[in-house]
N, C-alpha and C. Protein backbone atom coordinates (compact mmCIF):
# COMPACT_ATOMS: atom_id res chain seq x y z
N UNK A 1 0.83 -1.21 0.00
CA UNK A 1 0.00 0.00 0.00
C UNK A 1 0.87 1.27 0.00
N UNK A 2 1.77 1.18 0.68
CA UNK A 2 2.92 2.85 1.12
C UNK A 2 3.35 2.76 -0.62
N UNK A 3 4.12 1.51 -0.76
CA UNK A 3 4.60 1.33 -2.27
C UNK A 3 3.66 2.36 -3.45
N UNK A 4 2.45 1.49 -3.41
CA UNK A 4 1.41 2.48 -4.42
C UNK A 4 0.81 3.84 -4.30
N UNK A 5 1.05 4.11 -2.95
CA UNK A 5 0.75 5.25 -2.33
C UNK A 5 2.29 6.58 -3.21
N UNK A 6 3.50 6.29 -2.46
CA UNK A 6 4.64 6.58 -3.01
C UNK A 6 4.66 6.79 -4.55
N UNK A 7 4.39 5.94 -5.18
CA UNK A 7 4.55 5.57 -6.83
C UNK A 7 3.55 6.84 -7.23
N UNK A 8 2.12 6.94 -6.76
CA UNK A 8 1.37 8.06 -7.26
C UNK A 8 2.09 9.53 -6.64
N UNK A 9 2.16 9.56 -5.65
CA UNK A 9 3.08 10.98 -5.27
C UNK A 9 3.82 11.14 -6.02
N UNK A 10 4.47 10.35 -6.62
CA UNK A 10 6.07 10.62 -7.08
C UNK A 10 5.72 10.65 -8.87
N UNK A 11 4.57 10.31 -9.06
CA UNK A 11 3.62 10.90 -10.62
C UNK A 11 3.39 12.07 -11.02
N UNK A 12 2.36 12.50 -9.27
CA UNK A 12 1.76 13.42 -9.46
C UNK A 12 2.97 14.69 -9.33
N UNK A 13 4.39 14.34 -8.76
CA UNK A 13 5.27 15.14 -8.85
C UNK A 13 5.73 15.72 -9.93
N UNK A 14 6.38 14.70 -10.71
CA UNK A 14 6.47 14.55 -11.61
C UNK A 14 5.68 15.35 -13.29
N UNK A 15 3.95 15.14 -13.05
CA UNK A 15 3.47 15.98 -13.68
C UNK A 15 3.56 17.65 -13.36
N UNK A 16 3.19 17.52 -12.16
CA UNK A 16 3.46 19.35 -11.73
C UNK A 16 4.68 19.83 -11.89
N UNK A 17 5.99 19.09 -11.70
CA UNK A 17 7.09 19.38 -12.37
C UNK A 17 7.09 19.82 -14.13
N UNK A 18 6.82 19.33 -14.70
CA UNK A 18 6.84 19.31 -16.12
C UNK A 18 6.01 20.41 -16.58
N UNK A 19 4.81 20.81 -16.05
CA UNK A 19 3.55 22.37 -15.87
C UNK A 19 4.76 23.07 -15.72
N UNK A 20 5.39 23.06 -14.65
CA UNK A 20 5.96 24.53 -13.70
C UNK A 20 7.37 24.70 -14.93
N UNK A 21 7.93 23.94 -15.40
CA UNK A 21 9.15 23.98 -16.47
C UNK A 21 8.83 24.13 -17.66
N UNK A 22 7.38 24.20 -18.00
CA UNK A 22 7.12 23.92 -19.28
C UNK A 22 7.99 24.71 -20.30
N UNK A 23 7.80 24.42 -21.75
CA UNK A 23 8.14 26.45 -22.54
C UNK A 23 6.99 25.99 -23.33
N UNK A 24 7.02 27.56 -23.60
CA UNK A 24 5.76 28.02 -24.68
C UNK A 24 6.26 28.41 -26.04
N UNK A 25 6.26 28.04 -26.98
CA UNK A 25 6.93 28.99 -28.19
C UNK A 25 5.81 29.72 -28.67
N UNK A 26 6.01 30.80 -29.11
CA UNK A 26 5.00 31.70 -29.38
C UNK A 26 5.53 32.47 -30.94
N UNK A 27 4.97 32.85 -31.56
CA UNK A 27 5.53 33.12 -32.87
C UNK A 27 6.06 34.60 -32.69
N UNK A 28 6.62 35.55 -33.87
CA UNK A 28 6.80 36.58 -34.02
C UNK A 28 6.13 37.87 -33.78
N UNK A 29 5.04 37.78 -34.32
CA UNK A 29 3.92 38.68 -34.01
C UNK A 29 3.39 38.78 -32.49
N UNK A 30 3.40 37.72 -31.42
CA UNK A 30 2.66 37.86 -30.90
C UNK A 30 3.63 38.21 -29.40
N UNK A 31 5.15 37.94 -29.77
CA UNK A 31 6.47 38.02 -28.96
C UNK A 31 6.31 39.87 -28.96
N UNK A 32 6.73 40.40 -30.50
CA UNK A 32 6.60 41.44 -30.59
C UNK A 32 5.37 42.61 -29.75
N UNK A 33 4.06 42.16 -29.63
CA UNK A 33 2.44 42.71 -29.47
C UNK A 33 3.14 42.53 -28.26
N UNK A 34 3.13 41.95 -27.49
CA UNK A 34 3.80 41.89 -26.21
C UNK A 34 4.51 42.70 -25.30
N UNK A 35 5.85 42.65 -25.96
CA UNK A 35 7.03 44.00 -25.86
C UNK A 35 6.16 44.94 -26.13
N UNK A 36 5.85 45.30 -26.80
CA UNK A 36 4.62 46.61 -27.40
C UNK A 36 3.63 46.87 -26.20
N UNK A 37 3.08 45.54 -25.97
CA UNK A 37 1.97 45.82 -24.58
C UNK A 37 2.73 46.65 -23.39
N UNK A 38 3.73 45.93 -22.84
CA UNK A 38 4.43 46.51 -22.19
C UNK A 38 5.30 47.29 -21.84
N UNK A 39 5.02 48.34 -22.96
CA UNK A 39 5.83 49.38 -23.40
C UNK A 39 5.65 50.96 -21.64
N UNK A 40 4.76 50.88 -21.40
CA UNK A 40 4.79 51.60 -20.34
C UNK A 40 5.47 51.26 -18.88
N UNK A 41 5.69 49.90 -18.76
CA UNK A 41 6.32 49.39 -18.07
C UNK A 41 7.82 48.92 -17.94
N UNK A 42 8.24 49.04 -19.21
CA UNK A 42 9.74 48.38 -19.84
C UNK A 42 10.21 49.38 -21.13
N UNK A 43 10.20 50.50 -21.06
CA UNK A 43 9.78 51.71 -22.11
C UNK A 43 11.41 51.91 -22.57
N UNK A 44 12.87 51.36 -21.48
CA UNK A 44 13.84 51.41 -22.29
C UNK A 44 13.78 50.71 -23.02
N UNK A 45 13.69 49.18 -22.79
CA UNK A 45 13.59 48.03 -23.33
C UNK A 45 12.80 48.10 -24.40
N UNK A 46 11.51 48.60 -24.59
CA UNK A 46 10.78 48.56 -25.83
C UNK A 46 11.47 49.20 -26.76
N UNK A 47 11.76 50.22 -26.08
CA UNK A 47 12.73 51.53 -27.59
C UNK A 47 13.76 50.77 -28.18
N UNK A 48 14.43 50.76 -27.64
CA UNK A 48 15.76 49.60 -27.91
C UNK A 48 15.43 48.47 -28.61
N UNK A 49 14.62 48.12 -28.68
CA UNK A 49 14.16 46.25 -28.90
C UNK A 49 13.36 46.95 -30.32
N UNK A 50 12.95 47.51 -30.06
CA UNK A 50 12.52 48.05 -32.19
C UNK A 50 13.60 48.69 -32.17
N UNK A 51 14.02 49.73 -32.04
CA UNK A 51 15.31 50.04 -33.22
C UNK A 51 16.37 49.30 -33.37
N UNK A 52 16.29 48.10 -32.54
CA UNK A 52 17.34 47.20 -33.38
C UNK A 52 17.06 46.52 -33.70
N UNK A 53 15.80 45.64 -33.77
CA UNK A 53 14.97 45.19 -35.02
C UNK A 53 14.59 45.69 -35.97
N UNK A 54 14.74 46.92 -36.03
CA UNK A 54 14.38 47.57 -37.56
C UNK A 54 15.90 48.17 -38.29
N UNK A 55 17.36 48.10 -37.61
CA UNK A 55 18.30 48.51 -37.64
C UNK A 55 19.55 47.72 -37.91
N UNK A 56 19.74 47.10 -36.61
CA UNK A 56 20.97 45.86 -36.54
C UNK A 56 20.32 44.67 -37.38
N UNK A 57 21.31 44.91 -38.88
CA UNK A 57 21.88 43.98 -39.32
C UNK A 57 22.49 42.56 -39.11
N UNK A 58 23.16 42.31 -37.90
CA UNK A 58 23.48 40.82 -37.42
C UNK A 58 22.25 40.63 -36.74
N UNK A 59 21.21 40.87 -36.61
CA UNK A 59 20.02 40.23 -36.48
C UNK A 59 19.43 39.35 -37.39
N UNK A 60 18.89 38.62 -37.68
CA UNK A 60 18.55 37.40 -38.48
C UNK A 60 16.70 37.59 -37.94
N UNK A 61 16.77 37.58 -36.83
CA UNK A 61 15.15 37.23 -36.43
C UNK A 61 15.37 36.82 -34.91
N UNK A 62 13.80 36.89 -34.55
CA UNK A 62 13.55 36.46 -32.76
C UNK A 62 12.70 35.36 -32.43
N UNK A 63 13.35 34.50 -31.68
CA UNK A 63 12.48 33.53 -31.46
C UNK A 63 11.82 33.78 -29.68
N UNK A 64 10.34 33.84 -29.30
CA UNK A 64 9.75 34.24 -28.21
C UNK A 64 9.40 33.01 -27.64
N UNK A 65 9.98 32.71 -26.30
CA UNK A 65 9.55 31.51 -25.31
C UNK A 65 8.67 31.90 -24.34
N UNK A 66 7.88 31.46 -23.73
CA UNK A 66 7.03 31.82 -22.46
C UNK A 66 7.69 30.39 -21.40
N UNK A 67 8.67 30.68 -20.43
CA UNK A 67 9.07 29.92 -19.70
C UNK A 67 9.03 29.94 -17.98
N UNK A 68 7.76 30.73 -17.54
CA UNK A 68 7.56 31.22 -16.23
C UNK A 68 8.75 32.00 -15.32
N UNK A 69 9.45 32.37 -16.34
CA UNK A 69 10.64 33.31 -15.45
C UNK A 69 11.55 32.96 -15.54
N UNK A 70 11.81 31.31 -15.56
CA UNK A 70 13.13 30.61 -15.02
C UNK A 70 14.13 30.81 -16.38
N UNK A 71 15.34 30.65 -15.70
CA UNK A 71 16.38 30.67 -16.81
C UNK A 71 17.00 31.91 -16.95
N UNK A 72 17.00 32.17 -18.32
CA UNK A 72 17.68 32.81 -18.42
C UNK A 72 16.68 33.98 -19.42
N UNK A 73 16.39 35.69 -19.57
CA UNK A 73 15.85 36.05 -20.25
C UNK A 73 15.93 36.51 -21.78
N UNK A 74 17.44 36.18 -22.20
CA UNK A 74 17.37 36.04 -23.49
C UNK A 74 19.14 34.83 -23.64
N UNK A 75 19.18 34.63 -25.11
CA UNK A 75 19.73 34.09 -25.63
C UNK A 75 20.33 34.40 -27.17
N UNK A 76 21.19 34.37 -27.80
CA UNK A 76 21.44 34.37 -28.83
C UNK A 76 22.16 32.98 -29.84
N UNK A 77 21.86 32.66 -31.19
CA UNK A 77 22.49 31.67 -31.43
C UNK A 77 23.14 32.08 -32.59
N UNK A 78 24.42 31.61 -33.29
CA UNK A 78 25.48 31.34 -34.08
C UNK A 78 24.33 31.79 -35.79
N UNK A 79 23.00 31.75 -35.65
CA UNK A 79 22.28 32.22 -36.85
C UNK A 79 22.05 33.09 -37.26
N UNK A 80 21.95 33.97 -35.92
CA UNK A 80 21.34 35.38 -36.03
C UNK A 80 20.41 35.44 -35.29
N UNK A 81 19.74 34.56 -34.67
CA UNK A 81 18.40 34.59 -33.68
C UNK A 81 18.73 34.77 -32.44
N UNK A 82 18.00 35.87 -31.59
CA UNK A 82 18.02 36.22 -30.52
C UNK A 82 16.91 35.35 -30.03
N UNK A 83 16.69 34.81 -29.12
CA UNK A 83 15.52 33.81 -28.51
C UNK A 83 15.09 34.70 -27.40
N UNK A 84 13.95 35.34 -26.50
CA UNK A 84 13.51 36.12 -25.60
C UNK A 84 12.70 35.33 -25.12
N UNK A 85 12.59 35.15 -23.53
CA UNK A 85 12.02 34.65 -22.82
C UNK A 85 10.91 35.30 -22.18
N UNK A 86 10.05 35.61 -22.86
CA UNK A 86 8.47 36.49 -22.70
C UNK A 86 8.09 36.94 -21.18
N UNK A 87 8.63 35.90 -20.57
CA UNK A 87 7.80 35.83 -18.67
C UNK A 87 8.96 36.82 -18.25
N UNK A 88 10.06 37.50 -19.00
CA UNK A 88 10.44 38.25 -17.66
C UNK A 88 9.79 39.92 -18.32
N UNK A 89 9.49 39.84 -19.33
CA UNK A 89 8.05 40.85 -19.55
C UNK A 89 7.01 40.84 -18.85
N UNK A 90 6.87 39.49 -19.19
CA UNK A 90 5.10 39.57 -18.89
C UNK A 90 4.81 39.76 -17.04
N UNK A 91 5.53 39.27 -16.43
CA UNK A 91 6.15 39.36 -14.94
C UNK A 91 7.12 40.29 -14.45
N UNK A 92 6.78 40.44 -13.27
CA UNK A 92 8.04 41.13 -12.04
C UNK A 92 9.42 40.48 -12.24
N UNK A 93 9.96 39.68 -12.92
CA UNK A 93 10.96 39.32 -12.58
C UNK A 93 11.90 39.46 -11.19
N UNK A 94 12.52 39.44 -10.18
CA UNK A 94 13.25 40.09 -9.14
C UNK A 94 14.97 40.24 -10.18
N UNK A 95 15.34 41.47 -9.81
CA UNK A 95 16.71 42.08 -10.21
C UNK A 95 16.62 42.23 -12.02
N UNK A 96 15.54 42.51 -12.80
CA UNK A 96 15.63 41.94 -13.91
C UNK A 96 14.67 43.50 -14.09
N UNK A 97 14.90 44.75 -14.10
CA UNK A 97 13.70 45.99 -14.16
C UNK A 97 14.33 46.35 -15.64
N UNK A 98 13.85 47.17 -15.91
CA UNK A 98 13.77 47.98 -17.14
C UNK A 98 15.32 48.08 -17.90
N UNK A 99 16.11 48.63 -17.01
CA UNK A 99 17.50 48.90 -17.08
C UNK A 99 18.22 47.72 -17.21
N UNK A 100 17.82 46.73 -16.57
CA UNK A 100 18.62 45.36 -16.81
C UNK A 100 18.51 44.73 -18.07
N UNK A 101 17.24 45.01 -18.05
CA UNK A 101 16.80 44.19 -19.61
C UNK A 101 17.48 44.83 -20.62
N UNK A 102 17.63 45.88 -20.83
CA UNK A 102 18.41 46.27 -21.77
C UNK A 102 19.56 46.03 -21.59
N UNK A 103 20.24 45.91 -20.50
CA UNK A 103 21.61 45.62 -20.76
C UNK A 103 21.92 43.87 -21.29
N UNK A 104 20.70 43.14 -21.04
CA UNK A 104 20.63 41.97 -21.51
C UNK A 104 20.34 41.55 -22.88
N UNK A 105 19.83 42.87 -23.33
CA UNK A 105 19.81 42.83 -24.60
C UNK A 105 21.15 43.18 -25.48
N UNK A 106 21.84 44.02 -25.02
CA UNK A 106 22.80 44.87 -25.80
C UNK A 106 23.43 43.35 -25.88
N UNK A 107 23.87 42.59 -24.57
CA UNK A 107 24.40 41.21 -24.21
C UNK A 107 24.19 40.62 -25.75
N UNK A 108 23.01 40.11 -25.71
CA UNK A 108 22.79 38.98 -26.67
C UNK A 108 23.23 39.37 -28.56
N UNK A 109 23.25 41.29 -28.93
CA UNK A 109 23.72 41.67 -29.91
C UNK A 109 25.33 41.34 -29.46
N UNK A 110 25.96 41.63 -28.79
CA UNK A 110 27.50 41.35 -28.32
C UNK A 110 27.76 40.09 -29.03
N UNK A 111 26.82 38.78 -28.76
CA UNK A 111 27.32 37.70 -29.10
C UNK A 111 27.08 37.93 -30.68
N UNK A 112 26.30 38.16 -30.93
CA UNK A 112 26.09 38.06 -32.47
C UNK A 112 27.60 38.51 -33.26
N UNK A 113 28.02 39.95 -32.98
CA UNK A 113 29.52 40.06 -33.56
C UNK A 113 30.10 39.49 -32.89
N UNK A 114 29.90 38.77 -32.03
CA UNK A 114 31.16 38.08 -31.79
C UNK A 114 31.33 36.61 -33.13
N UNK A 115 30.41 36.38 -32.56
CA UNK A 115 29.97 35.11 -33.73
C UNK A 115 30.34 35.54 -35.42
N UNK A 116 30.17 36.74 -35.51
CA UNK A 116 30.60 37.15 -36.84
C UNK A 116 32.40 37.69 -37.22
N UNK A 117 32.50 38.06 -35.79
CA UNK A 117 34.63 38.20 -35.86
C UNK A 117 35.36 37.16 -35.68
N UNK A 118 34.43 36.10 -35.38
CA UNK A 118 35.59 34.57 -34.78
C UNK A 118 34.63 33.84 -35.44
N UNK A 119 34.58 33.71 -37.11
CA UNK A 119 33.93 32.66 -37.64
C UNK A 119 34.48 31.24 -37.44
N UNK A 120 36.25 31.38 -37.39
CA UNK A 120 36.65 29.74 -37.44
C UNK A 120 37.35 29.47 -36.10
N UNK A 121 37.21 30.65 -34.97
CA UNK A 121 37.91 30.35 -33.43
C UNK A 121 37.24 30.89 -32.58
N UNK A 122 36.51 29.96 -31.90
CA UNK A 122 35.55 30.66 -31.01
C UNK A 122 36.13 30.00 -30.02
N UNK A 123 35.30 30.89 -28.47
CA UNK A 123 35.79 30.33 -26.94
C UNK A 123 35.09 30.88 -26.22
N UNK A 124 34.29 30.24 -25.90
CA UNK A 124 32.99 30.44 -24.78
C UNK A 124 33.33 31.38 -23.62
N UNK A 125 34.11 31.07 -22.94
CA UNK A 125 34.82 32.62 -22.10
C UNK A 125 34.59 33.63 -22.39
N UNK A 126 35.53 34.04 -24.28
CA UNK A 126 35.83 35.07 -24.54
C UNK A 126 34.56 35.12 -25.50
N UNK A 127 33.85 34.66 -26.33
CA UNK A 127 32.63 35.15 -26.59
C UNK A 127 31.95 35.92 -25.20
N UNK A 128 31.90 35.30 -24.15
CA UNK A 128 31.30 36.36 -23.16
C UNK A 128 31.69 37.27 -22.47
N UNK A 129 32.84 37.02 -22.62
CA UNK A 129 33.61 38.56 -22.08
C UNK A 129 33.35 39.54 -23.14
N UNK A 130 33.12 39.14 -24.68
CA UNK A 130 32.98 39.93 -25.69
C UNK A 130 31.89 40.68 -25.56
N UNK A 131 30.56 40.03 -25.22
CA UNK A 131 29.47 40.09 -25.08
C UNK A 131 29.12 40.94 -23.63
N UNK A 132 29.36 40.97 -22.91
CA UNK A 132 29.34 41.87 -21.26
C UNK A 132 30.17 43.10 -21.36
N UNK A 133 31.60 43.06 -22.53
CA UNK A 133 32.14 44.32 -22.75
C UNK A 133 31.27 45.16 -24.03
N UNK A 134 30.50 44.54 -24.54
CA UNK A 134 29.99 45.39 -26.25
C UNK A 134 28.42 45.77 -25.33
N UNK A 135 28.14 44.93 -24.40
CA UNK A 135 26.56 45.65 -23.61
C UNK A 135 27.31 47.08 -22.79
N UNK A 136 28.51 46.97 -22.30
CA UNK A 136 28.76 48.19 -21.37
C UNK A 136 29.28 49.53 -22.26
N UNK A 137 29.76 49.22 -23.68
CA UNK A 137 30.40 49.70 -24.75
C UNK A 137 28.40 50.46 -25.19
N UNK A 138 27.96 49.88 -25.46
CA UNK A 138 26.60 50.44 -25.91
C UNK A 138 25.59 51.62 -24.49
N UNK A 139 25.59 50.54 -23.65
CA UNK A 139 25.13 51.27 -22.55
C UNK A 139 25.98 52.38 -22.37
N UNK A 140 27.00 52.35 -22.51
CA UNK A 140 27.62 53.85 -22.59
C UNK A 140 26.93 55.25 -23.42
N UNK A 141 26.88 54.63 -24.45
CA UNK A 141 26.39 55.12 -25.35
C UNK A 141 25.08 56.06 -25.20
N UNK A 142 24.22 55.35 -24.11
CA UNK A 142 23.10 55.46 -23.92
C UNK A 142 23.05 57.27 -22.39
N UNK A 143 24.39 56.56 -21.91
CA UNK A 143 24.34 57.55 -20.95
C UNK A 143 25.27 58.67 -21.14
N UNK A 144 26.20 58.83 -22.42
CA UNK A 144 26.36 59.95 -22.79
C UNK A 144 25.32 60.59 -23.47
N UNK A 145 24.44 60.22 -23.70
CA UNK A 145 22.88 60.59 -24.20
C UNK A 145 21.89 60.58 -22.91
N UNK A 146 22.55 60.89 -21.61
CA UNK A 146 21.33 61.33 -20.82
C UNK A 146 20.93 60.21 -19.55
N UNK A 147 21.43 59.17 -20.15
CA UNK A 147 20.62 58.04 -19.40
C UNK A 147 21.38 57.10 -18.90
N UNK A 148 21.49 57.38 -17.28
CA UNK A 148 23.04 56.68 -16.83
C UNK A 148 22.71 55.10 -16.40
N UNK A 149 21.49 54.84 -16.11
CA UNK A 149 20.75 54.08 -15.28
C UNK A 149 21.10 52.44 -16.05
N UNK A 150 21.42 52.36 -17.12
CA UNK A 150 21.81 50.81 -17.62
C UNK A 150 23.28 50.81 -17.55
N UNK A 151 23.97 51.22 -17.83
CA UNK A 151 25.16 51.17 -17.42
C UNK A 151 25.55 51.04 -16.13
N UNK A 152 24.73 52.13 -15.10
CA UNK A 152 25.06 51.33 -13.69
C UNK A 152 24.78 49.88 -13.48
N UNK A 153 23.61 49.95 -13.52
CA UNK A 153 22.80 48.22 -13.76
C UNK A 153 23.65 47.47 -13.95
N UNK A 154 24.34 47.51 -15.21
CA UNK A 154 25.04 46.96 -15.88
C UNK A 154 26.22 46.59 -15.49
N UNK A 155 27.15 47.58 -14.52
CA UNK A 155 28.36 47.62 -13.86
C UNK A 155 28.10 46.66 -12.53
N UNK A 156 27.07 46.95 -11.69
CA UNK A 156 26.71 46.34 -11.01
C UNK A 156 26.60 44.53 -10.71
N UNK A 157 25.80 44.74 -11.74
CA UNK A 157 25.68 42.78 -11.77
C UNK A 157 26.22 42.06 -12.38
N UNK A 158 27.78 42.96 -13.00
CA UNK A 158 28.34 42.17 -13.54
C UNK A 158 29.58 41.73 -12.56
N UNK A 159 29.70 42.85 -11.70
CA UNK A 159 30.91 43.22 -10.37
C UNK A 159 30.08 41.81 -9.07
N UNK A 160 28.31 41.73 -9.07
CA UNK A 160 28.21 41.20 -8.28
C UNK A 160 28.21 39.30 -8.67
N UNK A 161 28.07 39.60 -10.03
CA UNK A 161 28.21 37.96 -10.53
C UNK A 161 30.04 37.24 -10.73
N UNK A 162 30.83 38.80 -11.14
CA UNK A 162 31.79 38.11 -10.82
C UNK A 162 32.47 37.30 -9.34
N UNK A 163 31.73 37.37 -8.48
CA UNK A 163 31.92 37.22 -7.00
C UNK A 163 31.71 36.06 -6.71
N UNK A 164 31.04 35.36 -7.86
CA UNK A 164 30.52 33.83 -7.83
C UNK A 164 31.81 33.09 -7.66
N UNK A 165 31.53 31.97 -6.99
CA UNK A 165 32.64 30.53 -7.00
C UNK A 165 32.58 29.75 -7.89
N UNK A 166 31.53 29.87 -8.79
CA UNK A 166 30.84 28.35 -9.95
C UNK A 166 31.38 28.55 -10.80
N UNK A 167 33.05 28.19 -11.26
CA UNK A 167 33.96 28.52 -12.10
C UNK A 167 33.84 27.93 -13.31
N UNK A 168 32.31 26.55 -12.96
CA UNK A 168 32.09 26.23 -14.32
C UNK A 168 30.96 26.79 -15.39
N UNK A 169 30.80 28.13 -14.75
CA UNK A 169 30.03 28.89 -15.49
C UNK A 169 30.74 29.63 -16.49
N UNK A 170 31.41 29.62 -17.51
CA UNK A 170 32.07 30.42 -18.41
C UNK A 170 31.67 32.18 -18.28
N UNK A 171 30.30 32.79 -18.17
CA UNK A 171 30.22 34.30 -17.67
C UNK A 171 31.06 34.37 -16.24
N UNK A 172 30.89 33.92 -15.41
CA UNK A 172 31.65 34.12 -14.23
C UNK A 172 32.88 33.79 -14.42
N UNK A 173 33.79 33.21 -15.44
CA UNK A 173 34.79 33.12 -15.75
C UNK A 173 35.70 34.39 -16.06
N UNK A 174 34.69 35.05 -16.99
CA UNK A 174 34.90 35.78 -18.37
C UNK A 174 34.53 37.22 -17.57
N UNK A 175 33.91 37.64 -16.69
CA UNK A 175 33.54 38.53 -15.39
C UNK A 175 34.76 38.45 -14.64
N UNK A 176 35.14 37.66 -13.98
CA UNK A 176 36.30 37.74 -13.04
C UNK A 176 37.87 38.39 -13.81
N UNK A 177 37.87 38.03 -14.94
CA UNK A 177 38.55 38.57 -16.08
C UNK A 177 38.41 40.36 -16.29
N UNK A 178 37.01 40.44 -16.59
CA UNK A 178 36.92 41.93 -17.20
C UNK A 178 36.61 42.80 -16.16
N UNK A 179 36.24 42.60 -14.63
CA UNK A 179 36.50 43.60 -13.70
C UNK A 179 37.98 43.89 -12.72
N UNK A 180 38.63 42.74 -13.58
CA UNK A 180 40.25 43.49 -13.43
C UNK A 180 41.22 44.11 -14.35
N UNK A 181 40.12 44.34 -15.24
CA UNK A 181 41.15 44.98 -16.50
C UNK A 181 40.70 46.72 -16.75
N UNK A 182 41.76 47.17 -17.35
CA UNK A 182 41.93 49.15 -17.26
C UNK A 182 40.21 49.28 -17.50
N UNK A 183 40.40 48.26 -18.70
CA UNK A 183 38.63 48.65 -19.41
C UNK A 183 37.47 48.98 -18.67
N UNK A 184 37.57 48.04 -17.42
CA UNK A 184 36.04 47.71 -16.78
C UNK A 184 36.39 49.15 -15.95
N UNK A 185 37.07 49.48 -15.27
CA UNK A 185 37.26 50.58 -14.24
C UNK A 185 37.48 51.77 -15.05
N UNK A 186 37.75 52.11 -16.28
CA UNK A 186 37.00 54.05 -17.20
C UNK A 186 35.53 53.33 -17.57
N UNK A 187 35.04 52.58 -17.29
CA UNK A 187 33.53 52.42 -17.40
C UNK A 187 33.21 52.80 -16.19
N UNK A 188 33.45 52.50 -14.95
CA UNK A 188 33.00 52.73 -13.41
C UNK A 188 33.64 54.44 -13.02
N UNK A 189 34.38 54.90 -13.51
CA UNK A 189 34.89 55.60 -13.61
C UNK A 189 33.89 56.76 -14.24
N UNK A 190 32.91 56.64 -15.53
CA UNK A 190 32.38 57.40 -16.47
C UNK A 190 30.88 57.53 -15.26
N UNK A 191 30.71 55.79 -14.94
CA UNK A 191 29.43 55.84 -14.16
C UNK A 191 29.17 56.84 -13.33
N UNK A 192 30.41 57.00 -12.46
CA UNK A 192 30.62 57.58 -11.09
C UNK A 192 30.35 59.14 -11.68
N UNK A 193 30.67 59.62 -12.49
CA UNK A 193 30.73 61.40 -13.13
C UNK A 193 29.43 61.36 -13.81
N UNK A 194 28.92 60.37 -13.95
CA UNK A 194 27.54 60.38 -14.92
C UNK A 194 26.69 61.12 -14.16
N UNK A 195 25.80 62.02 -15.24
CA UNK A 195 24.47 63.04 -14.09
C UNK A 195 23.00 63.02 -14.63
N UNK A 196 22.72 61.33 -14.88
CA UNK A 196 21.49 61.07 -14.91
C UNK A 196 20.86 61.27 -13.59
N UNK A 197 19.54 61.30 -13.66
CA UNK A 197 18.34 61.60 -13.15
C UNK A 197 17.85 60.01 -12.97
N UNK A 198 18.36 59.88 -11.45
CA UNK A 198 17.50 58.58 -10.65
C UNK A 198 17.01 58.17 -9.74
């Protein structure tokens, strides 16, 4: 009886596991209507997310997941497709606001040239060191134009992820790397003199 008792718990686990992990793929149009919906709420992120869909060239196209938060909120692959994980829109995310997202975006264009300067030598490290220096290289961009607030973001969680021990994470690799080099500190450096409004 405990036996058959056990065996159904460990089913019914099992199914609610597989609900709570699910993904959703959702097409183009409806990824996009989305970002768009939530344009009052994520209003860097929306601006940014059309003009470089209507702009950047190493874009190929977007593929939209609905994955209840977990993971990771975007991705890029070796094609040109940026993959976006809908739920940290459609949700509160925690540490993931307006300012982050964009710097997670600039992230996932980073990989794309990277993918396009190291067609026959790539290295997962340095693709992401490539990729965390071309988001802080852009976010710059953004706050000599007024708007200091992703670049801090940006300085921030990259200073607090390098702090990690999980050395088999290649970003925390590739982080522990770029907040000891001249580069990362005239970025913290620009932050610190920056006179956005926050």
């Amino acid at each position: 009886m405990k036996t058959k008792i056990k065996g159904t718990l460990l089913f019914i686990l099992v199914i609610f596991s597989n609900r709570m992990y699910s993904q959703q793929n959702l097409n183009m149009e409806e990824g996009i209507a989305i970002i768009n919906h939530f344009s009052n709420v994520y209003p860097k992120f929306n601006r940014e997310f059309n003009i470089l869909r209507n702009t950047e060239k190493k874009i190929k196209g977007f593929n939209f997941i609905r994955s209840n938060g977990r993971g990771n909120p975007a991705s890029a692959k070796m094609n040109g497709f940026i993959t976006i994980d809908i739920s940290f829109i459609e949700n509160s995310v925690p540490n993931y606001d307006d300012n982050r997202l964009v710097v997670v975006l600039f992230h996932e264009i980073g990989h794309l040239h990277y993918f396009t300067e190291n067609k026959y030598r790539r290295n997962k490290e340095d693709n992401e060191k490539f990729a965390f220096e071309y988001s802080l290289k852009r976010t710059k961009e953004l706050a000599e134009n007024g708007d200091c607030m992703p670049l801090k973001t940006g300085l921030k969680y990259m200073k607090l992820r390098s702090q990690s021990n999980n050395l088999d994470d290649e970003h925390v690799r590739a982080l522990k790397r770029m907040v000891n080099e001249p580069l990362y500190y005239e970025y913290m450096e620009f932050a610190e003199k920056c006179a956005s409004l926050e």
